[in-house]
Protein backbone atom coordinates (compact mmCIF):
# COMPACT_ATOMS: atom_id res chain seq x y z
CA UNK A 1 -39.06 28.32 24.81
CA UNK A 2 -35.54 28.86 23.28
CA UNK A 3 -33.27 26.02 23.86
CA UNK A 4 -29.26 25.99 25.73
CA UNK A 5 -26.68 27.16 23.93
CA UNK A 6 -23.12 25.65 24.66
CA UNK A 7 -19.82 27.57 24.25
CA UNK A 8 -16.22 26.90 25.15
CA UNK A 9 -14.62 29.91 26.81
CA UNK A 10 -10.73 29.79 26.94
CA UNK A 11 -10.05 33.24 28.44
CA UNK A 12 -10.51 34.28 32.32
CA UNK A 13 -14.18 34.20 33.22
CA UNK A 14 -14.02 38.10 34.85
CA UNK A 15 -14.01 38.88 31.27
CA UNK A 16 -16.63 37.87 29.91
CA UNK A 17 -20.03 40.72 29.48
CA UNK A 18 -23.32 40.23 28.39
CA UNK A 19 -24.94 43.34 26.99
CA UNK A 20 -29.03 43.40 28.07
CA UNK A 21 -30.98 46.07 26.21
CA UNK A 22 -34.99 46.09 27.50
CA UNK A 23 -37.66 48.31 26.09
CA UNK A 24 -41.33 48.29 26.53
CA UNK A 25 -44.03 48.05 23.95
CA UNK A 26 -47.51 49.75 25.10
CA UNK A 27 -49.46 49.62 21.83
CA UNK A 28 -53.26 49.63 21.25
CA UNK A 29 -53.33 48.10 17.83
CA UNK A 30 -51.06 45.13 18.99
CA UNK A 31 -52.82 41.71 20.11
CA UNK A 32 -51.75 40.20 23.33
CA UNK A 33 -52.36 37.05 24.39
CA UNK A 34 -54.08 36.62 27.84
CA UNK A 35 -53.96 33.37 30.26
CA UNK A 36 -49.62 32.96 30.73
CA UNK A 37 -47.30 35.01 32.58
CA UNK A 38 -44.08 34.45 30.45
CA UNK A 39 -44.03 33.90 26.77
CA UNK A 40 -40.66 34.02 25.41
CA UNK A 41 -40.45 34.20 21.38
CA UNK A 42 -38.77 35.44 18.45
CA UNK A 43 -40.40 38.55 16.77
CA UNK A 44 -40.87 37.11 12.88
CA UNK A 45 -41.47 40.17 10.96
CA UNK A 46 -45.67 40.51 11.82
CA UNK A 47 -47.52 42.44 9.35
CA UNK A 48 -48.27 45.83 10.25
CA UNK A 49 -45.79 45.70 12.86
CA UNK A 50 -43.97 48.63 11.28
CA UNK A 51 -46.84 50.93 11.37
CA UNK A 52 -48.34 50.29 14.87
CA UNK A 53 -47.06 53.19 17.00
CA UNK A 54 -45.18 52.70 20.36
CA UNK A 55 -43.93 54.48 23.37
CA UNK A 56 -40.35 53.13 24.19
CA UNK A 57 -39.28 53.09 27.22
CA UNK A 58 -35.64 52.06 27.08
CA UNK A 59 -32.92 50.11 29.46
CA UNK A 60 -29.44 49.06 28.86
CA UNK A 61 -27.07 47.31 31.28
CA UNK A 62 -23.41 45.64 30.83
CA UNK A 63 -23.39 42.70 32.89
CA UNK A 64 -19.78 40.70 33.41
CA UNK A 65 -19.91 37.42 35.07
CA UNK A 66 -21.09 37.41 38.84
CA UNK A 67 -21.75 41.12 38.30
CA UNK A 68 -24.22 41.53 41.45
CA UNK A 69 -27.04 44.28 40.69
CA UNK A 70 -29.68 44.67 42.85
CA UNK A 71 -33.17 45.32 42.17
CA UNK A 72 -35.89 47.01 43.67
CA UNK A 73 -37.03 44.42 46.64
CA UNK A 74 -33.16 43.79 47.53
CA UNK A 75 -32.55 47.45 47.75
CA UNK A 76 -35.51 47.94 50.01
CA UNK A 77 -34.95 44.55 52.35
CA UNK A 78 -31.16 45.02 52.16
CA UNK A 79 -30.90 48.80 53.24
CA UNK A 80 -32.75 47.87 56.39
CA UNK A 81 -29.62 46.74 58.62
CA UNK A 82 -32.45 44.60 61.06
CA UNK A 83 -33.06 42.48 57.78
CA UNK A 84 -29.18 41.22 57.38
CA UNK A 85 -28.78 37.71 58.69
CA UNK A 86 -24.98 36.97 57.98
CA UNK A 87 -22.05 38.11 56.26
CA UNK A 88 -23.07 38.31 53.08
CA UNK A 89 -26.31 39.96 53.57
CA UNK A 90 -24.60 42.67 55.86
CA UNK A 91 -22.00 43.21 52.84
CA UNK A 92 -25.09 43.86 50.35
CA UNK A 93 -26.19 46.66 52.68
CA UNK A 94 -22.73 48.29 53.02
CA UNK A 95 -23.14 48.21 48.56
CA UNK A 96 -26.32 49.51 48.75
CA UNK A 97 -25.80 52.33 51.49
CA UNK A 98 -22.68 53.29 48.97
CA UNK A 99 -24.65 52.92 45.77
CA UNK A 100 -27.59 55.22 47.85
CA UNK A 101 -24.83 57.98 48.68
CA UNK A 102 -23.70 57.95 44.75
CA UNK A 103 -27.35 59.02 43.93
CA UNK A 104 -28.99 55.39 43.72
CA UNK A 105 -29.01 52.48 41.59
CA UNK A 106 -28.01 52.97 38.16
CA UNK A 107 -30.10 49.90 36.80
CA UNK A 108 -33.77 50.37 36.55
CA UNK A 109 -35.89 47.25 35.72
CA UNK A 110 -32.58 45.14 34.99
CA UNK A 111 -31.04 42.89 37.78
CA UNK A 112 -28.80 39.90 38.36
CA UNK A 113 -29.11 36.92 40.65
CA UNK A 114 -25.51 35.28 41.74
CA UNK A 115 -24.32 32.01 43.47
CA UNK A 116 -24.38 33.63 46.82
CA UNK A 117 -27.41 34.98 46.60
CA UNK A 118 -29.68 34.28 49.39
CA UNK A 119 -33.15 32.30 49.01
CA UNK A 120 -36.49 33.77 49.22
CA UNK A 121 -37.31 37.31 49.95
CA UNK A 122 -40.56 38.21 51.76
CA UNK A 123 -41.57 40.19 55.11
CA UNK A 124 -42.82 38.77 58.38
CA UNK A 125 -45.78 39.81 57.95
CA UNK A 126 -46.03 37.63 54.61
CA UNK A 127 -44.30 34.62 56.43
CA UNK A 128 -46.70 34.79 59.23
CA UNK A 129 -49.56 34.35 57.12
CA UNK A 130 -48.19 31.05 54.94
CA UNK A 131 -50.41 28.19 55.51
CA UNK A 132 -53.83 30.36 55.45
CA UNK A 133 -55.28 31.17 52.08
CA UNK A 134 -52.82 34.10 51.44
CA UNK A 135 -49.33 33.36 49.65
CA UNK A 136 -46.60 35.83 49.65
CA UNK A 137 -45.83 36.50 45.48
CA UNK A 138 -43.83 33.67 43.64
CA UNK A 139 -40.92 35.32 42.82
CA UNK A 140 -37.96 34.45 41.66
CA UNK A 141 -36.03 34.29 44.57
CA UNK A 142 -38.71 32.97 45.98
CA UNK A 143 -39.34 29.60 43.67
CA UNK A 144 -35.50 28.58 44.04
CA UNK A 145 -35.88 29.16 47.48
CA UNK A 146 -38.66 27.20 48.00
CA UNK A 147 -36.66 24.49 49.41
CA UNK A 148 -36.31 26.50 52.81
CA UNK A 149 -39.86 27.44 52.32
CA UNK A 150 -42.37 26.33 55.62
CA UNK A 151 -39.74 25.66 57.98
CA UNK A 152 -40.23 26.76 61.42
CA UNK A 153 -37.26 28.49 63.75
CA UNK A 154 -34.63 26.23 64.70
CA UNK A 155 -35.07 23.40 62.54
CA UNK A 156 -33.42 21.69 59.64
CA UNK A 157 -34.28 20.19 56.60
CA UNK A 158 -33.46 16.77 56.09
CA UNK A 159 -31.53 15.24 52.67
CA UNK A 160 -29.76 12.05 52.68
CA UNK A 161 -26.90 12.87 50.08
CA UNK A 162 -26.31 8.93 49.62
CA UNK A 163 -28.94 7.10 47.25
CA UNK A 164 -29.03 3.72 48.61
CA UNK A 165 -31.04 2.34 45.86
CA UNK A 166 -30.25 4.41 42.58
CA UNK A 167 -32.26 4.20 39.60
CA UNK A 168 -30.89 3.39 36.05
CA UNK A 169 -31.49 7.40 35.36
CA UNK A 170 -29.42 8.20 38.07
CA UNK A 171 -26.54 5.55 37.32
CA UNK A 172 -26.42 7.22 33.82
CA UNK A 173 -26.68 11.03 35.64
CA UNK A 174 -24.40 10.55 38.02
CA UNK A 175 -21.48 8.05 36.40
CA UNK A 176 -19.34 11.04 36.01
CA UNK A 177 -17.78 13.70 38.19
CA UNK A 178 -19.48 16.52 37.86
CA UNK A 179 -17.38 19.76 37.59
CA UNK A 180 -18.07 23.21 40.23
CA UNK A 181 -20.85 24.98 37.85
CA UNK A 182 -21.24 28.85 38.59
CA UNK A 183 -24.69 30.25 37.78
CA UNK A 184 -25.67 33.68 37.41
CA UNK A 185 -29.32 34.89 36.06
CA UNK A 186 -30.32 38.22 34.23
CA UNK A 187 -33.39 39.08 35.50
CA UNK A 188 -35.88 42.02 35.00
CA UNK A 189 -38.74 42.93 36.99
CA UNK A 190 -41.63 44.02 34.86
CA UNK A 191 -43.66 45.70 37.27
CA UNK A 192 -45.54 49.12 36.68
CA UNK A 193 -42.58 51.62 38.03
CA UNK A 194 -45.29 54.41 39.29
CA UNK A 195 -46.88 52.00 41.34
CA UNK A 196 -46.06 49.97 44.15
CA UNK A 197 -47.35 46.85 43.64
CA UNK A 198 -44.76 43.45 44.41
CA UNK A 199 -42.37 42.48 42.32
CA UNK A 200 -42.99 41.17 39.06
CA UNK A 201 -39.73 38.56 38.40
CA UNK A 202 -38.71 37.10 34.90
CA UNK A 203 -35.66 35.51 33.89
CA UNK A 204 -34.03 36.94 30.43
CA UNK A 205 -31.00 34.57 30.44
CA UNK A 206 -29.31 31.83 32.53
CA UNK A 207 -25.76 31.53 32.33
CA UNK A 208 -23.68 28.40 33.57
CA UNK A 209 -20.41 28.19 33.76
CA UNK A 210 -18.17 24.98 34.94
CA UNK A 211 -14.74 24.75 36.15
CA UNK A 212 -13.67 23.07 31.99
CA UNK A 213 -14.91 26.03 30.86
CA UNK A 214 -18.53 25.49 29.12
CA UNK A 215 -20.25 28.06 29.34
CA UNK A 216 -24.15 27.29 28.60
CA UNK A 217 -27.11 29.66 27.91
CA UNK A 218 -30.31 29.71 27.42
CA UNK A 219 -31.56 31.95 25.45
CA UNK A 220 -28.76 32.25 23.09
CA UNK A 221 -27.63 35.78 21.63
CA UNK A 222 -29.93 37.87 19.40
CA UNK A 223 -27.19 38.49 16.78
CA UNK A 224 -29.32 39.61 13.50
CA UNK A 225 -32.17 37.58 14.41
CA UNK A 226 -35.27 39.63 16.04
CA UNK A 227 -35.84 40.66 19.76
CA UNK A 228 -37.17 38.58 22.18
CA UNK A 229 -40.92 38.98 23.53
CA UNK A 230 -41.64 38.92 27.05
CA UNK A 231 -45.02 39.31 28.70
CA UNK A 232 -45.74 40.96 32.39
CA UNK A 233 -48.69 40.22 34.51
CA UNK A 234 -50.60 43.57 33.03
CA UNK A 235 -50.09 42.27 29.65
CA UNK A 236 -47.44 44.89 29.03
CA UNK A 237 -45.17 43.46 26.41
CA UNK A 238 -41.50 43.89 26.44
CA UNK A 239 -38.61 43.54 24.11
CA UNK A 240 -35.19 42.71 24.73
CA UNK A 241 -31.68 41.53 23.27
CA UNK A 242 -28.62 39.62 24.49
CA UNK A 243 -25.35 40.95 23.06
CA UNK A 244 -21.97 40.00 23.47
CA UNK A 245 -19.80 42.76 24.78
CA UNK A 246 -16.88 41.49 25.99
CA UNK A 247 -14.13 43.32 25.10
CA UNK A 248 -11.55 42.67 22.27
CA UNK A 249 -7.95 42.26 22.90
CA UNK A 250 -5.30 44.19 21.23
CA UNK A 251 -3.06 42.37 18.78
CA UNK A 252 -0.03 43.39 20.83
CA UNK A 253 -1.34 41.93 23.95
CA UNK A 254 -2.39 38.62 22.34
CA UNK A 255 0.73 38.52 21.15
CA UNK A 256 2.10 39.04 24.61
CA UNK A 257 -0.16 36.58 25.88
CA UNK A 258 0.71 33.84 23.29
CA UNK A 259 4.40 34.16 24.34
CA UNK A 260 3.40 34.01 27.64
CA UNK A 261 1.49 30.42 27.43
CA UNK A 262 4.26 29.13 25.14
CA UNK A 263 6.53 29.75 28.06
CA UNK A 264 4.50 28.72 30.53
CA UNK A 265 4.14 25.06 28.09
CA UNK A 266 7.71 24.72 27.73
CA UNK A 267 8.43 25.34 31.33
CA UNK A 268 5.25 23.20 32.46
CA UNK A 269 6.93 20.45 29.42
CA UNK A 270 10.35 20.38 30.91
CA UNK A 271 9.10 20.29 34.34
CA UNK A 272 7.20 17.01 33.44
CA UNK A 273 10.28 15.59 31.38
CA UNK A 274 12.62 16.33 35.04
CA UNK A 275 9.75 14.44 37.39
CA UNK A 276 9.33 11.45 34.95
CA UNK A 277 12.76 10.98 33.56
CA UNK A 278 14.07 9.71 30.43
CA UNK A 279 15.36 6.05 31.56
CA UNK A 280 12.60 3.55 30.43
CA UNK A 281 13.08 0.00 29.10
CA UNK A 282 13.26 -0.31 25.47
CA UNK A 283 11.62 -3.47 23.76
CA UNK A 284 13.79 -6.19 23.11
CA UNK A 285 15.77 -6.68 19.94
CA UNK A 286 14.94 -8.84 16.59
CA UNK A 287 12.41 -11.25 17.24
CA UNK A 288 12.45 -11.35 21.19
CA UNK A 289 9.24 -10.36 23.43
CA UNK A 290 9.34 -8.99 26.83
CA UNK A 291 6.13 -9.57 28.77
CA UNK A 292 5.30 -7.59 32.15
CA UNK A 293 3.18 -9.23 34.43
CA UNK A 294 1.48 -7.70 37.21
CA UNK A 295 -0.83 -9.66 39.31
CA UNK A 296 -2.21 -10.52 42.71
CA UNK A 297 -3.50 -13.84 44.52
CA UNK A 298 -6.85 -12.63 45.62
CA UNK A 299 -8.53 -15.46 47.47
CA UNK A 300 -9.46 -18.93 47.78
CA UNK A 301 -12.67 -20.40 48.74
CA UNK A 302 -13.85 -23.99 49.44
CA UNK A 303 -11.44 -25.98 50.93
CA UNK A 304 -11.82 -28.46 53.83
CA UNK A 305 -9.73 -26.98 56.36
CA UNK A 306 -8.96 -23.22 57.93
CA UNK A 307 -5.72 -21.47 58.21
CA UNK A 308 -4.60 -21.42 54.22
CA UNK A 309 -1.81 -20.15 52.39
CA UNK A 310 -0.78 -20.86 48.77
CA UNK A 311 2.84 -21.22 47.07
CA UNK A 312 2.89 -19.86 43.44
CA UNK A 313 5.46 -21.27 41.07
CA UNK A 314 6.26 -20.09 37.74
CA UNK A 315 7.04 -22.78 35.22
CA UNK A 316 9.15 -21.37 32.23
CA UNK A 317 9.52 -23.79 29.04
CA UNK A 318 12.37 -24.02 26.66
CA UNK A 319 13.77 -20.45 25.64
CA UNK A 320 11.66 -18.58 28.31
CA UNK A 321 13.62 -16.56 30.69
CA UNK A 322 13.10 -14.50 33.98
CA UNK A 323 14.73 -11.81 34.79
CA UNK A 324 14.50 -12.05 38.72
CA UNK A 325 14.74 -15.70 39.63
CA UNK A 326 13.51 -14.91 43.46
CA UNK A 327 9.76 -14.37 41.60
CA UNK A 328 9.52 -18.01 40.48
CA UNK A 329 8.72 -19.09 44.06
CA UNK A 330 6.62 -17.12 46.17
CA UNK A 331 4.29 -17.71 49.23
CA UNK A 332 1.32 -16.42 50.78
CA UNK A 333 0.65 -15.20 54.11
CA UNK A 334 -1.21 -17.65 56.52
CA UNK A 335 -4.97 -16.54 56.17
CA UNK A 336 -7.95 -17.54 58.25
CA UNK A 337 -11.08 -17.66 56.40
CA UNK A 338 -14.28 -15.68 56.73
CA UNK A 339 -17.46 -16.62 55.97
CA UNK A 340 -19.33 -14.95 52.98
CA UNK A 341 -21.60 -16.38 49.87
CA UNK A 342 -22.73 -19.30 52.19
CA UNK A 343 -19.16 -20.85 51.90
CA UNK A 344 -15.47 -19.96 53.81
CA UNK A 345 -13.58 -17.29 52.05
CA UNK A 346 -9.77 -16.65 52.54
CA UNK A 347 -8.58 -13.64 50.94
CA UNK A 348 -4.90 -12.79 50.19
CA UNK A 349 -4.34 -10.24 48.01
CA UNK A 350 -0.60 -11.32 47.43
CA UNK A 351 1.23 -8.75 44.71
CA UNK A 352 2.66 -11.24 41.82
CA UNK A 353 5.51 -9.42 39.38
CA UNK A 354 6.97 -11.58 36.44
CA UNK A 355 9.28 -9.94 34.22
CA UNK A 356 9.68 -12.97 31.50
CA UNK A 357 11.87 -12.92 28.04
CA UNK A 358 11.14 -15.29 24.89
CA UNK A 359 14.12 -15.24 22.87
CA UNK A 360 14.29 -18.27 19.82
CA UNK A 361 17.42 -18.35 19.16
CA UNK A 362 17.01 -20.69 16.18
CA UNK A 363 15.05 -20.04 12.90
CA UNK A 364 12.38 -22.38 13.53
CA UNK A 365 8.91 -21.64 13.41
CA UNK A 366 7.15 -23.67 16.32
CA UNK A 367 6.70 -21.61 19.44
CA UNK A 368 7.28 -23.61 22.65
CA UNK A 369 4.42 -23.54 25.46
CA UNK A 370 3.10 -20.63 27.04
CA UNK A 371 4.45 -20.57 30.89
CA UNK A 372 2.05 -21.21 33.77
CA UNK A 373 1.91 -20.63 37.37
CA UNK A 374 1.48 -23.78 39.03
CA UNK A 375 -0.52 -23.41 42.38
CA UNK A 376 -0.05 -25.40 45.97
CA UNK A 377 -2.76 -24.70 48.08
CA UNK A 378 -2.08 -25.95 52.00
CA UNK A 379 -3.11 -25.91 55.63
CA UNK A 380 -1.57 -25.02 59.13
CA UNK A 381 -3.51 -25.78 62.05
CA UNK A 382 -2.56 -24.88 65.57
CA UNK A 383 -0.57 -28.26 66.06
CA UNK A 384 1.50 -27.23 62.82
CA UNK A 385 -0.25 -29.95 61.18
CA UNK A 386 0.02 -29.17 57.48
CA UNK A 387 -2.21 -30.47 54.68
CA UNK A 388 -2.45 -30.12 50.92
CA UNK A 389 -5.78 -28.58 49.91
CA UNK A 390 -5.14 -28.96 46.65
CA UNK A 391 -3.12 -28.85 43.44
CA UNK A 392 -4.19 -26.14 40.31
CA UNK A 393 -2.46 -24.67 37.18
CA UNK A 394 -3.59 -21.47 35.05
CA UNK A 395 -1.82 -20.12 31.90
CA UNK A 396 -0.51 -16.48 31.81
CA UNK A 397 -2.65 -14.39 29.87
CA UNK A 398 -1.58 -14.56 25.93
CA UNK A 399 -3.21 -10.86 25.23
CA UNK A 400 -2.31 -7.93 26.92
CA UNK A 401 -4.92 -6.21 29.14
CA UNK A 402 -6.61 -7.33 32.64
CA UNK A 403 -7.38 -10.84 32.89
CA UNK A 404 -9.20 -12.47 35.66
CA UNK A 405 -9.15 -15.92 36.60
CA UNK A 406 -11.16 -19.22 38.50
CA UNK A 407 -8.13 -22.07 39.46
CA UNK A 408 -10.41 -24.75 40.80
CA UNK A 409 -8.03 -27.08 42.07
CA UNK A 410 -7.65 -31.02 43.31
CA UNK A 411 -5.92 -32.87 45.46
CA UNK A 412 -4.38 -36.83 45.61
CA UNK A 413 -6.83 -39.06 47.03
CA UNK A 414 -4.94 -41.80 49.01
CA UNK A 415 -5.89 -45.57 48.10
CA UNK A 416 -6.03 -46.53 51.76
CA UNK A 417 -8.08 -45.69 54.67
CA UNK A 418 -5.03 -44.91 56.88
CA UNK A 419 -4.26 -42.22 54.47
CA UNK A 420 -7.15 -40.79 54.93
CA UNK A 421 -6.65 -41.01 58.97
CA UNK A 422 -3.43 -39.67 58.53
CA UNK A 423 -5.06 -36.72 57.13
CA UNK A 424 -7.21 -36.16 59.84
CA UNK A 425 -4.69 -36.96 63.04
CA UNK A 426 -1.27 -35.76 62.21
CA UNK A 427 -1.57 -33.82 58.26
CA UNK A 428 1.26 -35.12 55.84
CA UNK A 429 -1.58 -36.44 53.29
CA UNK A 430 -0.73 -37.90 50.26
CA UNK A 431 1.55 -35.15 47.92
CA UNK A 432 3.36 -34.20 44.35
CA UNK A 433 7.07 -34.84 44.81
CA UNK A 434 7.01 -32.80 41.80
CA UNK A 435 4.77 -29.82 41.32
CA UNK A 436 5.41 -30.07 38.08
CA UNK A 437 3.00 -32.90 37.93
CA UNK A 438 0.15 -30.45 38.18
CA UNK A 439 0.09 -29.84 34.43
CA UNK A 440 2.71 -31.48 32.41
CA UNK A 441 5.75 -33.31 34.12
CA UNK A 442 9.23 -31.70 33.20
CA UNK A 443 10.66 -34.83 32.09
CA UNK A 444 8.08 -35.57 29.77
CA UNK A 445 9.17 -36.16 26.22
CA UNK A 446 6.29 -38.08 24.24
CA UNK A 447 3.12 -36.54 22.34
CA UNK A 448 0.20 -37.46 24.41
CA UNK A 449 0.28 -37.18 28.39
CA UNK A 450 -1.95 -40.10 30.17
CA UNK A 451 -2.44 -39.78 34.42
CA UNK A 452 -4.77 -42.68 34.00
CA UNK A 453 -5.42 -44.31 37.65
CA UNK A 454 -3.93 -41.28 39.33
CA UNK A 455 -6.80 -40.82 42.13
CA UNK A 456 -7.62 -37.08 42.81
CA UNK A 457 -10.22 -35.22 44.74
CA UNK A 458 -12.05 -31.96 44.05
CA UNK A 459 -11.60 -29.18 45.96
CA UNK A 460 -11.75 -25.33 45.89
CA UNK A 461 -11.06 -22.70 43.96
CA UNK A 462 -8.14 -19.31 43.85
CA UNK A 463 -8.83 -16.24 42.15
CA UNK A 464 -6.23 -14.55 40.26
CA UNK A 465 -5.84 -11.32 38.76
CA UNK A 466 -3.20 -10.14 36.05
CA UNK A 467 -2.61 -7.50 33.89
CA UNK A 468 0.13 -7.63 31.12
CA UNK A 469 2.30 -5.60 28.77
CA UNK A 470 3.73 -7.05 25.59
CA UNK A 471 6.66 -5.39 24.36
CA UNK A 472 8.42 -6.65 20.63
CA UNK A 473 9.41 -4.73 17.73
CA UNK A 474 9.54 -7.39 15.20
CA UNK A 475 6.67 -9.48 16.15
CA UNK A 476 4.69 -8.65 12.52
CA UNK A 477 7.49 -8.27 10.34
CA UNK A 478 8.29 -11.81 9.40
CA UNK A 479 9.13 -13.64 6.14
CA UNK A 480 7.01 -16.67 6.34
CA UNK A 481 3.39 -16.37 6.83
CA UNK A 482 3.06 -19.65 8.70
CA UNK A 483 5.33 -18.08 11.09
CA UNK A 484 2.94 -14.84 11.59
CA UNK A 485 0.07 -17.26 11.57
CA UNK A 486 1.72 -19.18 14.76
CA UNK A 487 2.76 -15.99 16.48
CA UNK A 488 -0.75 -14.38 16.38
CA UNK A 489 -2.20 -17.72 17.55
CA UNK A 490 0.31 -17.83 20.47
CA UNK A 491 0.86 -14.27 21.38
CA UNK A 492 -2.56 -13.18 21.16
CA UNK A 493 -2.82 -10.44 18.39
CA UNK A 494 -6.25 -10.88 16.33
CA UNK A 495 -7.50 -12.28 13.00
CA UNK A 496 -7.76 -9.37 11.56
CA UNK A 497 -4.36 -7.86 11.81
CA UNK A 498 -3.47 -11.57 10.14
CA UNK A 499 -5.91 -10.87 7.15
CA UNK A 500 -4.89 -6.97 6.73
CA UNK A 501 -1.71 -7.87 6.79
CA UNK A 502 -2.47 -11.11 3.80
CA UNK A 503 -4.12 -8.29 2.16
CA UNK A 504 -1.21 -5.86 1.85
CA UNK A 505 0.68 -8.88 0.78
CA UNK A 506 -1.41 -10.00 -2.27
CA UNK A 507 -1.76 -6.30 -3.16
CA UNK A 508 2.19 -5.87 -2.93
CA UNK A 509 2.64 -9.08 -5.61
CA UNK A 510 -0.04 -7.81 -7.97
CA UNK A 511 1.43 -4.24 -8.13
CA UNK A 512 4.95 -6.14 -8.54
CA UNK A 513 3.65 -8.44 -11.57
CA UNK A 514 1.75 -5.54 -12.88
CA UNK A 515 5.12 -3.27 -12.59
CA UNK A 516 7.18 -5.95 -14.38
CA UNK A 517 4.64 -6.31 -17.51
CA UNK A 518 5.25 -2.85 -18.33
């Protein structure tokens, strides 16, 4: 069996042709092998192939893409109006009553099978007979219609498009989007022409064609290589070659044509430019970084009471800026949870946008803390009781990209039981005057941060999502390596831009010692 070929087509599809040339080989002193209906294969050059003599009998036929051509069983089932079923079928006998009137088909053995081809030809009187021992001829038509095959008037066949349970094959099939194909078969039917026995179908070449233009076949074209061999139920062996005869275009019209698509570019370019404007944010000067954050509270799960909402708060250290000071504080709607993973769920899905600045204005190295949104998870039952749920912190991401993140959180534990009934009766439990608290107080000055005999409780969890943009233009072109070293550590670029760029370094001062020697 030949294998697919696989071309990429740039011009319009109408002009593409396929040039089928089929002859027939009846020859006493050639060998033919008995026991298989089709047998496809290259001609090699046989010995005494030369010599053995042959009656030819001789068929050529241009086909261009979706070319219909009928064969012998359409023409006879189609020119019999009582045999049309729709549209298209009713259409096929108008062609055929014209092609009848022009003297009959032009095409002998040589056919074509479309994508609106009907399924499987056959007469009632074969139909009536299917499930006895007789079977009407596989055909063609008849195999890739077999789908509609043994179905009674009036019913349907049943297919369930969704695949509840897909296999691994069919998650690796069926991950993509899979592009409108158009098929189209060249077919010849190999049956003695003085006789009339049933059709004798055999497929010379499938072409597929999808909307990215790949065009596929199988078998590929003959080019200098030798005919194809094709074998008929009577053992009749036939010949036949796939050329490419689309047509050449004239110099002057490609040129045309190539003016044509360069205005058509330009137009299509400017167009785009118009729509998306020129006005975007450039990165900061010198040493600065801008960071885009775009994020979203998703939900929180595991905490004592219903009714939650959560208050984010962005804490900015020393030379970290915001350019909208409304975003430090923000709220959640009030959210009643739902039950899911055998625990209460209360989902959110409150939008976060942080547009921060770093800007050292000094020359020394250190980097101050990352910032952090500080988390306040709370209460609100129908007596306006509130209660804090708990207390969390989580970094912003360092690295650009999506980031997903866990915030378990915990909340004061009161030293006294009436704190604890306080709780339960009228809210106002024991609370941060200071969020800052959560992580490290604002005020703090030393080295080493102790909340020994602060009490705290476990509680649940948030789930964040983030996604970032860096923007700097200086960030790797500094003078001091332990600077570079502290800015990839901080600012998330990897180890190996750090030892590429050591590299180029070492390489620079041995081709500048090397230079000076001279």
């Amino acid at each position: 069996m030949s294998s697919e070929v696989v071309y990429r087509i740039k011009d319009n599809l109408k002009n593409f042709c396929i040039k089928v040339e089929l002859r027939r080989v009846t020859a006493s002193g050639l060998s033919c092998t008995t026991g298989t209906n089709v047998l496809r294969e290259t001609l090699g050059g046989q010995p005494g192939g030369a010599t053995v003599q042959q009656q030819l009998d001789t068929e050529r036929w241009v086909f261009r893409m979706q070319e219909k051509a009928f064969s012998q069983a359409e023409e006879e089932c189609f020119a019999d109006l009582n045999n049309c079923t729709n549209a298209l079928q009713e259409k096929y006998h108008r062609d055929i009553l014209a092609i009848r009137n022009k003297g009959g088909r032009p095409n002998n053995r040589l056919f074509s099978y479309v994508d609106s081809d009907p399924g499987p030809l056959w007469s009632e009187e074969d139909e009536l007979l299917i499930g006895t021992d007789f079977e009407p001829p596989v055909t063609f038509a008849a195999h890739h219609g077999s789908s509609v095959r043994r179905r009674g008037p009036g019913t349907r066949a049943i297919h369930d498009p969704v695949v509840s349970k897909p296999t691994q094959d069919q998650r690796l099939n069926h991950r993509l989007i899979t592009p409108p194909v158009q098929n189209m078969y060249l077919m010849a039917d190999l049956r003695r022409m003085d006789s009339r026995d049933e059709a004798d179908e055999y497929v010379l070449c499938h072409i597929k064609v999808d909307s990215d233009g790949v065009l596929v076949m199988c078998p590929d074209f003959t080019r200098d290589r030798a005919t194809y061999r094709i074998q008929n139920r009577h053992n009749e062996i036939f010949e036949y070659k796939l050329e490419h005869a689309s047509e050449s275009i004239s110099p002057e019209d490609e040129l045309k044509e190539r003016k044509l698509l360069s205005e058509i570019y330009s137009r299509h370019a400017s167009v785009m430019a118009s729509s998306v404007g020129s006005n975007f944010e450039e990165p900061p000067e010198g040493d600065a970084l801008s960071i885009q954050i775009y994020g979203e509270i998703v939900s929180a799960q595991g905490f004592e009471y219903d009714d939650l909402y959560v208050k984010a708060v962005l804490e900015l250290p020393e030379f970290w800026q915001v350019e909208d000071e409304q975003s430090v504080t923000q709220v959640t709607q009030l959210s009643r949870t739902k039950s899911g993973h055998k625990c209460n769920v209360a989902h959110f899905n409150f939008p976060l946008e942080y547009h921060i600045k770093y800007d050292n204005p000094t020359d020394e190295d250190e980097l101050s803390r990352w910032p952090r949104v500080l988390l306040q998870v709370a209460s609100l039952d129908y007596w306006d009781r509130h209660r804090i749920e708990g207390y969390g912190c989580v970094d912003l991401p360092s690295e650009p990209g999506s980031h997903r993140f866990t915030v378990h959180t915990w909340r004061p534990l009161g030293s006294r039981v009436v704190d604890r009934m306080r709780r339960f009766f009228i809210g106002g439990p024991p609370e941060l005057q200071d969020v800052s608290h959560i992580s490290q107080p604002a005020d703090f000055q030393g080295t080493h941060l102790s909340k020994f005999g602060f009490r705290t409780e476990s509680s649940g969890s948030v789930l964040l999502c983030f996604s970032c943009v860096h923007q700097s233009r200086s960030i790797l072109e500094k003078a001091s390596a332990d600077k570079i070293k502290i800015l990839v550590k901080h600012r998330g670029f990897k180890t190996s831009v750090l030892a590429t760029l050591d590299a180029y370094r070492r390489a620079k001062q041995k081709a500048a010692s090397v230079s000076a020697t001279l």
